[in-house]
Protein backbone atom coordinates (compact mmCIF):
# COMPACT_ATOMS: atom_id res chain seq x y z
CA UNK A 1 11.77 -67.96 -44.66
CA UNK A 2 14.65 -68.00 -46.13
CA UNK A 3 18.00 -70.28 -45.39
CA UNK A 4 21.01 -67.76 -44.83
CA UNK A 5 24.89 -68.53 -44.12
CA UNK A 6 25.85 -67.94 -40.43
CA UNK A 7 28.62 -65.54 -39.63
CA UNK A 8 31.32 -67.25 -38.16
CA UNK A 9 33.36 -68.06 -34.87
CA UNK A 10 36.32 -66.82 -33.72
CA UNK A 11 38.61 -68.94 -31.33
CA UNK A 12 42.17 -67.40 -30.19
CA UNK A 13 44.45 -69.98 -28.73
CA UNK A 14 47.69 -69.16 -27.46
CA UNK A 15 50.13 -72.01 -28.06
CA UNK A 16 52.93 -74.11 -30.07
CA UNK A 17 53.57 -72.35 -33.54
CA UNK A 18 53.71 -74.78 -36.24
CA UNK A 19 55.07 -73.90 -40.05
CA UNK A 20 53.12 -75.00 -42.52
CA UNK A 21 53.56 -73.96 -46.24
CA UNK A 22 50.67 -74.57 -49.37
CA UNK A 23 52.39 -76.54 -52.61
CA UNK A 24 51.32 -73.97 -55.44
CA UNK A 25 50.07 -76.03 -58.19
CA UNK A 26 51.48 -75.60 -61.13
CA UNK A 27 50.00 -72.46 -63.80
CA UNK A 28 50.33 -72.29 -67.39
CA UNK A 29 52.18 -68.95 -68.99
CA UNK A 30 49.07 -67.16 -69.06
CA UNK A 31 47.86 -67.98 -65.70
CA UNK A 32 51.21 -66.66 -64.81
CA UNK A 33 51.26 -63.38 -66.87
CA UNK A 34 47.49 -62.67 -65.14
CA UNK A 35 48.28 -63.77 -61.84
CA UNK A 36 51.60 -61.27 -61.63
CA UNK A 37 49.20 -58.68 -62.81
CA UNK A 38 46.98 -59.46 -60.31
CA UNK A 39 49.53 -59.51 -57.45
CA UNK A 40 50.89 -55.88 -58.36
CA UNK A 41 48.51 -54.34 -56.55
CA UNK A 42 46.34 -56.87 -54.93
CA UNK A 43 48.74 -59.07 -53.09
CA UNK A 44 49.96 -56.54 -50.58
CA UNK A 45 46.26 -55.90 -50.10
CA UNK A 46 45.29 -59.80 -49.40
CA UNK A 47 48.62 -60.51 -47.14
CA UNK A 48 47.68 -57.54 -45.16
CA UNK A 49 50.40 -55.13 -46.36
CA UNK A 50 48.07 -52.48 -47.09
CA UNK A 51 44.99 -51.09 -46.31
CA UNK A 52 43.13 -50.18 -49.41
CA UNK A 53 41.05 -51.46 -51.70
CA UNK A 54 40.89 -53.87 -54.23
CA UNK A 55 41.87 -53.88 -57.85
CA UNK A 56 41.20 -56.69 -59.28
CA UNK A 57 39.15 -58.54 -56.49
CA UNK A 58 40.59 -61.33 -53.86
CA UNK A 59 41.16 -63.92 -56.31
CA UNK A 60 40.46 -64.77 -59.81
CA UNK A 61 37.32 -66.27 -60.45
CA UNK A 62 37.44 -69.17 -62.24
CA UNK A 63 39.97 -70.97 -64.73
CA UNK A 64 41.02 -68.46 -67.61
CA UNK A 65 38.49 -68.67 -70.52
CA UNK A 66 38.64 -68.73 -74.16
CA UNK A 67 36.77 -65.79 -75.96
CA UNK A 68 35.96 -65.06 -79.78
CA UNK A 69 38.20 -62.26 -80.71
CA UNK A 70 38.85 -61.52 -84.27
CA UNK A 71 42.39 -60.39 -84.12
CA UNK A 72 43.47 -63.00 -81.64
CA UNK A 73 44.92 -66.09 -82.76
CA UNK A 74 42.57 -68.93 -84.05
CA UNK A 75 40.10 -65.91 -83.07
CA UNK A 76 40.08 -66.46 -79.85
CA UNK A 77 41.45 -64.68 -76.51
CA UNK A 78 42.33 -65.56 -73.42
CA UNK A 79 40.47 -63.74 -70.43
CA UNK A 80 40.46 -64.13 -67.13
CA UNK A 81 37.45 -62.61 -64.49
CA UNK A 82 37.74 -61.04 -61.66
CA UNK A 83 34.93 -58.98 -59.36
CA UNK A 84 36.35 -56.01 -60.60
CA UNK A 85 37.24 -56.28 -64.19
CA UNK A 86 38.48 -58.80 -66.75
CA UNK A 87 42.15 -59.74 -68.00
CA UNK A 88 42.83 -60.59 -71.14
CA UNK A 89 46.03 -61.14 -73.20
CA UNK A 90 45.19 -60.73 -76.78
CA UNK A 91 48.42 -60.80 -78.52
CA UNK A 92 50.26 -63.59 -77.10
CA UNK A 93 52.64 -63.32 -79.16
CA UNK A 94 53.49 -59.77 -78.20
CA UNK A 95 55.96 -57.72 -76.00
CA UNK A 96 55.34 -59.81 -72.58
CA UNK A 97 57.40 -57.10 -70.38
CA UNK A 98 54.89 -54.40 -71.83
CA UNK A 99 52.00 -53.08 -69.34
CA UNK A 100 49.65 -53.47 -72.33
CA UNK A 101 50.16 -57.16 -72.60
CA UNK A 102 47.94 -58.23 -70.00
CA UNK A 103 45.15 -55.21 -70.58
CA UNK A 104 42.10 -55.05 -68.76
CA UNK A 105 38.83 -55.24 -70.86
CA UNK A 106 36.50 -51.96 -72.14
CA UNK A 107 33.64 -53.76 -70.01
CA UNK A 108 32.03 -50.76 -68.42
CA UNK A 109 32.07 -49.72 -71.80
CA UNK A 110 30.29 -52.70 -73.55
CA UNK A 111 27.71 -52.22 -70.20
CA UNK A 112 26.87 -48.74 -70.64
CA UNK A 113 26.77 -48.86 -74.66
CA UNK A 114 25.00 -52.38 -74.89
CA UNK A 115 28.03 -53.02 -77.85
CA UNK A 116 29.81 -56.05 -76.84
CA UNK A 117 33.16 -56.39 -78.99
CA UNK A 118 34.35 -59.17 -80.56
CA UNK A 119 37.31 -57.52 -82.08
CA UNK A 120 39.07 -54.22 -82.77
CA UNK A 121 36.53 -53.42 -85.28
CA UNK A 122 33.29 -55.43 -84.82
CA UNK A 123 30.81 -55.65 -81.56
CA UNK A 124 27.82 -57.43 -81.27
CA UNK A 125 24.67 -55.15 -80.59
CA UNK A 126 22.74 -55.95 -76.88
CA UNK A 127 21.21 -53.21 -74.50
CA UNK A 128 23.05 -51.54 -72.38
CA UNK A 129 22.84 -53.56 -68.99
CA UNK A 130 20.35 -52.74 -66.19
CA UNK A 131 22.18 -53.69 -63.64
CA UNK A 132 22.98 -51.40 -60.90
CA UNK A 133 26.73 -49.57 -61.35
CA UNK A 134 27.23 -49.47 -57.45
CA UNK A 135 26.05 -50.66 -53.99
CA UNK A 136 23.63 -53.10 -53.35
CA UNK A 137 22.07 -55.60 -56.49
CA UNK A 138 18.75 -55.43 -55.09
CA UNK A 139 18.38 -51.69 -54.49
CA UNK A 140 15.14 -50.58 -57.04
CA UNK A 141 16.57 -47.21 -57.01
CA UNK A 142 20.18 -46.62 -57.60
CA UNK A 143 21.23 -45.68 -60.94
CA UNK A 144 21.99 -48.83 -63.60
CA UNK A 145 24.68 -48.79 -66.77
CA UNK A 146 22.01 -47.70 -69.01
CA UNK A 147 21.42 -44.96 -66.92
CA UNK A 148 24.84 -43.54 -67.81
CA UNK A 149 23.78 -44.09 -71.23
CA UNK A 150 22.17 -40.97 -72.16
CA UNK A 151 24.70 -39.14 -69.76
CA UNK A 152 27.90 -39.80 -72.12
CA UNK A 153 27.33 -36.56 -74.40
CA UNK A 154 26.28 -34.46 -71.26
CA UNK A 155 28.95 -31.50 -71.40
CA UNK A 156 32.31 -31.47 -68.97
CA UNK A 157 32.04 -29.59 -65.70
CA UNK A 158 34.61 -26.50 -65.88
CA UNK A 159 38.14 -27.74 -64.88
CA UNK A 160 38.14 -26.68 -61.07
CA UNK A 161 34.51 -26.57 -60.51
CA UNK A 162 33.35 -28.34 -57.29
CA UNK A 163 31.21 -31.26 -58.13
CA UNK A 164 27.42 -31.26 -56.93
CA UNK A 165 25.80 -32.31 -59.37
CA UNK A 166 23.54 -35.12 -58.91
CA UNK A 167 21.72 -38.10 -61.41
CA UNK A 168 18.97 -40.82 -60.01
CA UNK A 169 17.75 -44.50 -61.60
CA UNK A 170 15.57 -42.32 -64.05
CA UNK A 171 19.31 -40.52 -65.12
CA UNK A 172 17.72 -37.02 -63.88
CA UNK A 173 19.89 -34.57 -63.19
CA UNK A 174 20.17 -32.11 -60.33
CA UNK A 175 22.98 -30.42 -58.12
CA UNK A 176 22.71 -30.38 -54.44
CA UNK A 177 25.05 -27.29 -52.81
CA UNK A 178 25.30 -29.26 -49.51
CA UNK A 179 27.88 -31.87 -51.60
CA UNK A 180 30.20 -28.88 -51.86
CA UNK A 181 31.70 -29.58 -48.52
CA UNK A 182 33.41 -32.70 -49.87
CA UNK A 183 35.55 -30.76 -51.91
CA UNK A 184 35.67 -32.53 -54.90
CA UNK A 185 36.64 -31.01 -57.90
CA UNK A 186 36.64 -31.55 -61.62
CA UNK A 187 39.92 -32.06 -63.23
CA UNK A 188 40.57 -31.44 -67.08
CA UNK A 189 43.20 -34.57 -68.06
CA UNK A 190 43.18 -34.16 -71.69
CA UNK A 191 40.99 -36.70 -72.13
CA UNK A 192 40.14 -37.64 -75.51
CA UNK A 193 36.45 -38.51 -74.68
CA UNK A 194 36.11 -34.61 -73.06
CA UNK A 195 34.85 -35.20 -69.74
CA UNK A 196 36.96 -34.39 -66.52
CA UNK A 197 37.92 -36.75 -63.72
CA UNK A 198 36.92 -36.08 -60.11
CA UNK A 199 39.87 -34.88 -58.42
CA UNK A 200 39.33 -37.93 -55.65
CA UNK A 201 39.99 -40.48 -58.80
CA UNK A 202 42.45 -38.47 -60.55
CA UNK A 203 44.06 -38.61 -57.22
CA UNK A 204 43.67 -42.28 -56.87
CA UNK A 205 44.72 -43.33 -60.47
CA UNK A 206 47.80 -41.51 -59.71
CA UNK A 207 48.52 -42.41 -56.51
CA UNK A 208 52.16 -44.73 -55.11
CA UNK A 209 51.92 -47.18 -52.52
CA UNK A 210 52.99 -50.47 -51.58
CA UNK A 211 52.87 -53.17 -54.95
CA UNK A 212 54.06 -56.74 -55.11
CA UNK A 213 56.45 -57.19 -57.81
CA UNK A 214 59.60 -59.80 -58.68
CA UNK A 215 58.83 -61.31 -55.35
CA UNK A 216 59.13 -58.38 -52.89
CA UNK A 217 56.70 -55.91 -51.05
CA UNK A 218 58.14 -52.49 -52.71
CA UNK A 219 56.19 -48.41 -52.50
CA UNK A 220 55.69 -48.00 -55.90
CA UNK A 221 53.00 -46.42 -58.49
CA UNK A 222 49.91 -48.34 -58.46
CA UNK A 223 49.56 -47.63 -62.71
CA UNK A 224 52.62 -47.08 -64.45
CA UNK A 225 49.91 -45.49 -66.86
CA UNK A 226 47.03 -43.43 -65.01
CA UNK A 227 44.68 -44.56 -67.72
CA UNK A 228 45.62 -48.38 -67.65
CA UNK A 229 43.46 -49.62 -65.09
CA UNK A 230 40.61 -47.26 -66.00
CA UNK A 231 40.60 -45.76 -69.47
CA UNK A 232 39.37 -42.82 -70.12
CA UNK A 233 36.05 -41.00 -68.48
CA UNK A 234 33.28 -41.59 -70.38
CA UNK A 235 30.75 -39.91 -68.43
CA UNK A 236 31.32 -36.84 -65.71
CA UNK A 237 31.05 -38.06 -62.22
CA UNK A 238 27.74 -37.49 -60.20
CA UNK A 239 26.69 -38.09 -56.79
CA UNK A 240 23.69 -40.28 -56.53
CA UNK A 241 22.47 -42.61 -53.27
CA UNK A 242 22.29 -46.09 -53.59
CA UNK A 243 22.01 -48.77 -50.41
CA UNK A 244 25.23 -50.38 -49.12
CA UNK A 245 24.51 -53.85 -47.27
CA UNK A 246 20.98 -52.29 -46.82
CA UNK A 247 22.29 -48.69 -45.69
CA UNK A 248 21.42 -45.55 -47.36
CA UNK A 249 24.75 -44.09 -48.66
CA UNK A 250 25.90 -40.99 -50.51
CA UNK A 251 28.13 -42.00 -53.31
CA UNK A 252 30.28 -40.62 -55.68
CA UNK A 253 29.83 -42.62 -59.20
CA UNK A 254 31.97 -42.04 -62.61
CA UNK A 255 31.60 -44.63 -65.42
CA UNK A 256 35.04 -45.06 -67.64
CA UNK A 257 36.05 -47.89 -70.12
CA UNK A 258 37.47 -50.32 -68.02
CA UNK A 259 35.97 -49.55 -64.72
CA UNK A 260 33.44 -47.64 -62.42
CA UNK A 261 35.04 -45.72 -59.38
CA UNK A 262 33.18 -44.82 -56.61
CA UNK A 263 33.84 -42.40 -53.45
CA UNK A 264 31.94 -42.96 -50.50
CA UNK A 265 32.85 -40.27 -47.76
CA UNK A 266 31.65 -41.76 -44.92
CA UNK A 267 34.23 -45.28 -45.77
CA UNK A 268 37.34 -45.66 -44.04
CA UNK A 269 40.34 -44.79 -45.18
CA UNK A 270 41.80 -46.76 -47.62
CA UNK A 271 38.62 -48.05 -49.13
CA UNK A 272 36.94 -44.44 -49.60
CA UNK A 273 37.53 -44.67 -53.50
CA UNK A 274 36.34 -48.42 -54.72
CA UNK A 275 36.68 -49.97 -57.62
CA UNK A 276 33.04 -51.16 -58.62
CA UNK A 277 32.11 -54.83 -59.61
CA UNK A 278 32.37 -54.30 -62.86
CA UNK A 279 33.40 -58.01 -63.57
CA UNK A 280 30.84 -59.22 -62.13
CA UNK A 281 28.40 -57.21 -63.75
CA UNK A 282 29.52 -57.85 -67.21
CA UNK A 283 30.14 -62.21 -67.27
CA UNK A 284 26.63 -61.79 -65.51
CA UNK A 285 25.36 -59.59 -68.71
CA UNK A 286 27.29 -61.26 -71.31
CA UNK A 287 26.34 -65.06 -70.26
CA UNK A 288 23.16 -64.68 -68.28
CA UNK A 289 24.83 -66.24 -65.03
CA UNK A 290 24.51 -64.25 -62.06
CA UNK A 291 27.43 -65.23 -60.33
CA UNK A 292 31.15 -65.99 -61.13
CA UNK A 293 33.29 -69.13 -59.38
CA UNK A 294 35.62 -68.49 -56.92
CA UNK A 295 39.25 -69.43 -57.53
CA UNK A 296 42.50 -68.88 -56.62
CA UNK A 297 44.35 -69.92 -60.05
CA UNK A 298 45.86 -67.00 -60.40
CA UNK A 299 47.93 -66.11 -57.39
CA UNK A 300 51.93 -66.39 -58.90
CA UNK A 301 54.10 -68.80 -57.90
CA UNK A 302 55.52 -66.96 -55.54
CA UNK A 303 53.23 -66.00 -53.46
CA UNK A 304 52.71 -69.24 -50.97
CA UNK A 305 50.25 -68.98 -47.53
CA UNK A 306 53.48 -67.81 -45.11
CA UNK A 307 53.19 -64.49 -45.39
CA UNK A 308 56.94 -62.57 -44.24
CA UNK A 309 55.43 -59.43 -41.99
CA UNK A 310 57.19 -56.56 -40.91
CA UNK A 311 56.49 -57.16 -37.24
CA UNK A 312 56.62 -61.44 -37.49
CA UNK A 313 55.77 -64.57 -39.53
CA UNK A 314 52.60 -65.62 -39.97
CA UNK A 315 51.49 -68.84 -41.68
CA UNK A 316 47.78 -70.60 -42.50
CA UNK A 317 48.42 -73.79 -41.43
CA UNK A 318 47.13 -76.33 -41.99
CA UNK A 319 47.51 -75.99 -45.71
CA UNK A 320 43.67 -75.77 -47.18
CA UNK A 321 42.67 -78.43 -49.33
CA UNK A 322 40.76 -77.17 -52.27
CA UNK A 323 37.07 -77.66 -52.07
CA UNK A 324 35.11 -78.16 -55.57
CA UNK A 325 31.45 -77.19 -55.03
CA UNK A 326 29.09 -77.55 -57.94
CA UNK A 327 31.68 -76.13 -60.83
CA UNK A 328 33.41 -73.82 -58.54
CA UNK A 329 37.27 -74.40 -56.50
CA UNK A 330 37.84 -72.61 -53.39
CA UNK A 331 41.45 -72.39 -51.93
CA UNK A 332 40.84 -70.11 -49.11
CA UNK A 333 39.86 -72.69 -46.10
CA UNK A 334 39.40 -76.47 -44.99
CA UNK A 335 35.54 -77.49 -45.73
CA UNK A 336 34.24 -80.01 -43.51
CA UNK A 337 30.91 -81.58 -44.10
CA UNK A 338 27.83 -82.41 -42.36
CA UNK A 339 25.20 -84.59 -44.33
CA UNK A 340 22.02 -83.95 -45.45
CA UNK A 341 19.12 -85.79 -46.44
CA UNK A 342 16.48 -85.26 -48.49
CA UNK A 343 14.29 -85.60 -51.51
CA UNK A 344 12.59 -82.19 -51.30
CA UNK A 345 13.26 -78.36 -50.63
CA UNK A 346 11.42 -79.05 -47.64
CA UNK A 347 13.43 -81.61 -46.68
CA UNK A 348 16.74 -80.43 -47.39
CA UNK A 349 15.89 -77.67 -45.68
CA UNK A 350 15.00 -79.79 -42.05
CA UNK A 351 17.95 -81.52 -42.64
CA UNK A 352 20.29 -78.60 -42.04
CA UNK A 353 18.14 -77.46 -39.57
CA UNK A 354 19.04 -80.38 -37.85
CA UNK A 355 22.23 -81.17 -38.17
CA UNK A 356 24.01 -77.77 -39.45
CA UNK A 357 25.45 -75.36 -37.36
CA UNK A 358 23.52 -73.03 -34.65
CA UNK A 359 24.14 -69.65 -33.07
CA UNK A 360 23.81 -68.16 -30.28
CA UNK A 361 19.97 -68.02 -29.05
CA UNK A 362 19.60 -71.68 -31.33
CA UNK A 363 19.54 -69.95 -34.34
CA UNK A 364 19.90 -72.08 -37.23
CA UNK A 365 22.67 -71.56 -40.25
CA UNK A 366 23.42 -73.24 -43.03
CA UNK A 367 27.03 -72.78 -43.18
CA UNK A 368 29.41 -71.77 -40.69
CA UNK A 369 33.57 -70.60 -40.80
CA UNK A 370 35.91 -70.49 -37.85
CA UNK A 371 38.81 -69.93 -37.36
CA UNK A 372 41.88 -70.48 -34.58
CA UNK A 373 45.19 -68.48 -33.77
CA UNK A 374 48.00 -69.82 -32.22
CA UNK A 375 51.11 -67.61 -31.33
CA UNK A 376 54.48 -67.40 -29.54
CA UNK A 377 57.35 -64.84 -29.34
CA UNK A 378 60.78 -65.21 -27.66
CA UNK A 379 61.76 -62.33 -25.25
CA UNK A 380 63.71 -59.34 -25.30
CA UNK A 381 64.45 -56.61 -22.52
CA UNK A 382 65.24 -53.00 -22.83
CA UNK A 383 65.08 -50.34 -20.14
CA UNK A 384 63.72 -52.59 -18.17
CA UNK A 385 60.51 -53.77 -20.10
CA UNK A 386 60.06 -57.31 -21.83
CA UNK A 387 58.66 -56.65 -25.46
CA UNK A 388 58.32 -59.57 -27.77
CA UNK A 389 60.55 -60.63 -30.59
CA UNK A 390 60.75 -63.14 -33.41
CA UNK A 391 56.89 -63.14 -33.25
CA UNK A 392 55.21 -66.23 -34.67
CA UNK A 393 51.82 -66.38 -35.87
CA UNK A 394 49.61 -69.78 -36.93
CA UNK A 395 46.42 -69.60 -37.80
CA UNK A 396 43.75 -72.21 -39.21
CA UNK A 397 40.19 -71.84 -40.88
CA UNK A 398 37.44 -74.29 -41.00
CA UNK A 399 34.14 -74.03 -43.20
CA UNK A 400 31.46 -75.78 -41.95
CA UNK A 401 29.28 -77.24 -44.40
CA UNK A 402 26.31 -78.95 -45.88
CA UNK A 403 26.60 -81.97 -47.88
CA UNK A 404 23.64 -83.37 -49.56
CA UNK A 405 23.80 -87.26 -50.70
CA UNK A 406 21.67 -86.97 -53.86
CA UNK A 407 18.94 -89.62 -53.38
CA UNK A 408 16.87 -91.25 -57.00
CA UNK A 409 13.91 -89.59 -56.66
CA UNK A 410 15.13 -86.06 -56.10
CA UNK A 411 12.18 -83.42 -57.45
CA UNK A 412 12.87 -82.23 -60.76
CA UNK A 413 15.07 -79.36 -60.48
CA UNK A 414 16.35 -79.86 -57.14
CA UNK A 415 19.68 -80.59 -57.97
CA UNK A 416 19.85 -77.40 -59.85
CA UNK A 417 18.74 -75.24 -57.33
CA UNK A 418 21.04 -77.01 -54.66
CA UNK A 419 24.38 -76.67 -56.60
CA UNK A 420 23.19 -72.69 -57.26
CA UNK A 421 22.44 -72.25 -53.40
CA UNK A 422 25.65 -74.27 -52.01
CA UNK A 423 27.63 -72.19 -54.82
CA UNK A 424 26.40 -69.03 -53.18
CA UNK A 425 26.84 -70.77 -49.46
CA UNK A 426 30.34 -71.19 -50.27
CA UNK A 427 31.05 -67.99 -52.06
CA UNK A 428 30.17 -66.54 -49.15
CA UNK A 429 32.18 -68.27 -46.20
CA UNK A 430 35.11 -67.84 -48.69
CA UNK A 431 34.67 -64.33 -48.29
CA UNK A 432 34.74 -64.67 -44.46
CA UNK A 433 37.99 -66.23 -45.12
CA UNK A 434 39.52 -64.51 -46.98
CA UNK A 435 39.05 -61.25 -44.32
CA UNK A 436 40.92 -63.39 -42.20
CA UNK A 437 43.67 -64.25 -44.02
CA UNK A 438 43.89 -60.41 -44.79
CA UNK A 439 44.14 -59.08 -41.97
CA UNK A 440 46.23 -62.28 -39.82
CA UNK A 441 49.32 -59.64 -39.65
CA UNK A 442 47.39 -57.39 -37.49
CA UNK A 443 47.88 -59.72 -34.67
CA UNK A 444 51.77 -60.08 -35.41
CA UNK A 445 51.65 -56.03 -35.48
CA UNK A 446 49.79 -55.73 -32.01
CA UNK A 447 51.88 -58.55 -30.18
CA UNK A 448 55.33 -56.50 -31.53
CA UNK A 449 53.83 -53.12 -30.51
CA UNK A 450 52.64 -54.04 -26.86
CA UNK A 451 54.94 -55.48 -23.82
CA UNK A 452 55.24 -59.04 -22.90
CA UNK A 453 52.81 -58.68 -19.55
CA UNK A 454 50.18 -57.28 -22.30
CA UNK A 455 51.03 -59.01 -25.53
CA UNK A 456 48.11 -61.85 -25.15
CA UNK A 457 45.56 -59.20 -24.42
CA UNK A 458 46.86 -57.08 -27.60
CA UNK A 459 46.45 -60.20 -29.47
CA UNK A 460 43.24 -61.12 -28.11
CA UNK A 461 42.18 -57.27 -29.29
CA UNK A 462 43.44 -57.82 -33.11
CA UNK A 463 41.27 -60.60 -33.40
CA UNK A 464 38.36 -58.52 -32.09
CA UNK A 465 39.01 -56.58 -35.05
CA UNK A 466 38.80 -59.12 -37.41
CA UNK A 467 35.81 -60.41 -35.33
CA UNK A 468 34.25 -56.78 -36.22
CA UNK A 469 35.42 -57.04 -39.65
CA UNK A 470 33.75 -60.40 -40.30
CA UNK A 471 30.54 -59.01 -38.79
CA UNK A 472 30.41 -56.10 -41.24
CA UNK A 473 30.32 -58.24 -44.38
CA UNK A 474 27.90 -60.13 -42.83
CA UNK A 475 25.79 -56.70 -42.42
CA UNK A 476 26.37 -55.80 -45.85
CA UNK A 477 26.04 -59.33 -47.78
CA UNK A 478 22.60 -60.16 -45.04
CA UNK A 479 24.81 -63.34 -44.09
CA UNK A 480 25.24 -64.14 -47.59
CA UNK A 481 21.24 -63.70 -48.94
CA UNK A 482 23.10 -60.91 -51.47
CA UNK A 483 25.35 -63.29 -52.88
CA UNK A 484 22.63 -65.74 -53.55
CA UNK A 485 22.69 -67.87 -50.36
CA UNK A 486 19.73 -68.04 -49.60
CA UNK A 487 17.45 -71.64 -49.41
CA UNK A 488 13.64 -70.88 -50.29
């Protein structure tokens, strides 16, 4: 049986509001030219400004990374991962206040071709990856990059046409009338390659909302250039099913350079076109690792853990300390550690049995993150009703978590597997945490929207949400046995 992460607690505590503020450590010029890139789009989204989806991805993952590039200095680049995509700044030396300085890599590209470039002129010949474009890793039968492959010289649907047609793993294609009623439509946008863009992307790559940029929440274009984030379409777009946290789904898929977008009707608002994990896909093609560390290097120096909200102030305090587990940082929450013991699989896997967290029912986890909200609001009275003002919101996050004291006679490989599965573990609760810290302005929002008699209750309600959130990625990751968190 395997050894899965628990889904965590949720504790609301009304009380004293305390300000706490996270020292930003210090980030070289390129960690500071990819983290503002980052933060145009994806900080409003992580301080809960927005409701949309990611860009980029939560946080960077992992220090930036040197990578052989022929027309790069000393032939080498500077890149940066992220779920989504990869940074990279290739001409340091170039026009820093131009939106092509920091570009975001042809990956989707190198996956679908199997050419992996090493400069403007030279690649490196692999296949074309089989790993699955969207939805779940596991799923046998949604459609892979090298599916796509053969579907890159398939002629463009007539500009205006509504899209039905349909491609499985095998890259058959059908058409399905029933799809009509989605209303999707090709769109003819001059693209060089000569396929059209569903109208659901075209509308997304073009859209305005709210962006972070010199230091202030502003609405905004998402992509100065529509192309920037995506490049152009390399194949048409098709609707294919593939399983979402273990549900059968109906998604929209279209393969470009730099990314794969997806539309998924039956999503919320907000997060019904997705940016595919295309990031992870390719560091997990091009190095043979099938997961990428967690950091939070590249947030700019601006952007601290008190987080100014419309309706209120709302701060993680305490500060986290960062955690290193295995080779990986996380920023996102306070670890604290229960001890293992151990010289087997067997025995590692009693010891958190015993001594890790349970659920309800005694059920047994390996990892477990919780989290507390305090919160106070002076009063103000107009026609007659109390309503809250000058709302203050602190909120903490704990990570429970195993710690194993490595013993002598440890069986061979044990240590490996360990540092792979407590990776995963944490990888995991981070992304529990990071929920929470997205969405700790709802609860500022619904204490400012009710009256004083209710405002606890409204509170209490918010955090329900997040509760419901939290539960959701558990759904969808199985507790974390997706991500890799799983003990054999």
């Amino acid at each position: 049986m395997g050894w899965f992460a628990r889904s965590f607690a949720l504790v609301a505590v009304a009380g004293l509001w305390i300000v706490g503020i996270m020292p930003v450590a210090a980030a070289s010029n390129t960690e500071t030219h990819f983290g503002d890139t980052w933060a145009h789009d994806d900080q409003p989204v992580a301080a809960g400004q927005v409701n949309r989806t990611w860009m980029w991805g939560p946080s960077a993952e992992g220090a930036p990374l040197s990578e052989s590039y022929a027309q790069s200095p000393n032939n080498q680049r500077e890149v940066q991962y992220f779920d989504k995509t990869r940074m990279e700044i290739t001409h340091p030396n170039g026009d820093a206040s131009s939106i092509w300085y920091v570009t975001n890599g042809l990956l989707a590209k190198e996956l679908i071709t199997g050419q992996m470039q090493t400069g403007d002129n030279t690649f490196e010949t692999r296949q074309p990856a089989r790993i699955n474009v969207a939805g779940d890793a596991g799923d046998p039968n949604g459609p892979t990059y090298a599916t796509f492959n053969a579907l890159m010289n398939a002629g463009a649907t007539p500009n205006g046409w509504t899209i039905i047609q349909t491609v499985n793993r095998s890259g058959n294609i059908g058409s399905d009338q029933n799809l009509g009623s989605f209303g999707v439509t090709a769109v003819d946008v001059g693209s060089p390659t000569k396929h059209t863009v569903a109208s659901v992307f075209w509308g997304f790559m073009n859209s305005s909302g709210t962006v972070y940029q010199n230091g202030n929440y502003v609405a905004s274009k998402l992509f100065d250039n529509p192309f920037y984030a995506t490049g152009y379409p390399l194949t048409e777009p098709y609707w294919t099913n593939v399983l979402v946290g273990g549900v059968q789904k109906q998604v929209l898929v279209q393969v470009f350079e730099r990314r794969v977008l997806t539309y998924t009707p039956s999503n919320p608002d907000g997060w019904k076109v997705e940016a595919g994990n295309v990031g992870q896909h390719y560091y997990q093609w091009r190095y043979g690792k099938p997961a990428l560390p967690q950091s939070t290097v590249s947030n700019p120096s601006e952007v601290q853990n008190v987080a100014s909200h419309s309706n209120g102030n709302v701060v993680q305090d305490p500060a986290p300390t960062p955690a290193t587990i295995g080779s990986l940082t996380f920023q996102h929450a306070t670890f604290q550690y229960y001890e293992v013991h151990g010289s087997t699989a067997d025995e590692l896997r009693a010891g958190m049995a015993q001594a890790g967290p349970h659920g309800s029912g005694g059920a047994e986890f390996a990892a477990n993150t919780s989290w507390q909200f305090h919160w106070s609001w002076n009063q103000s009275t107009s026609g007659g009703v109390c309503h809250p003002t000058n709302v203050q919101i602190t909120y903490s996050i704990t990570i429970e978590f195993p710690h194993w004291a490595l013993p002598a006679d440890a069986a061979p490989g044990l240590v490996d597997r360990w540092t792979a599965f407590t990776q995963s573990l944490a990888t995991h609760e981070d992304g529990h945490a990071v929920r929470v810290i997205q969405n700790a302005g709802t609860v500022a929002d619904a204490i400012s929207a009710a009256s004083c008699a209710n405002a606890s209750a409204a509170a209490q309600a918010a955090l329900n949400s997040i509760q419901q959130i939290n539960d959701q990625y558990d759904i969808d990751t199985n507790h974390g046995a997706t991500q890799g968190a799983v003990w054999p």
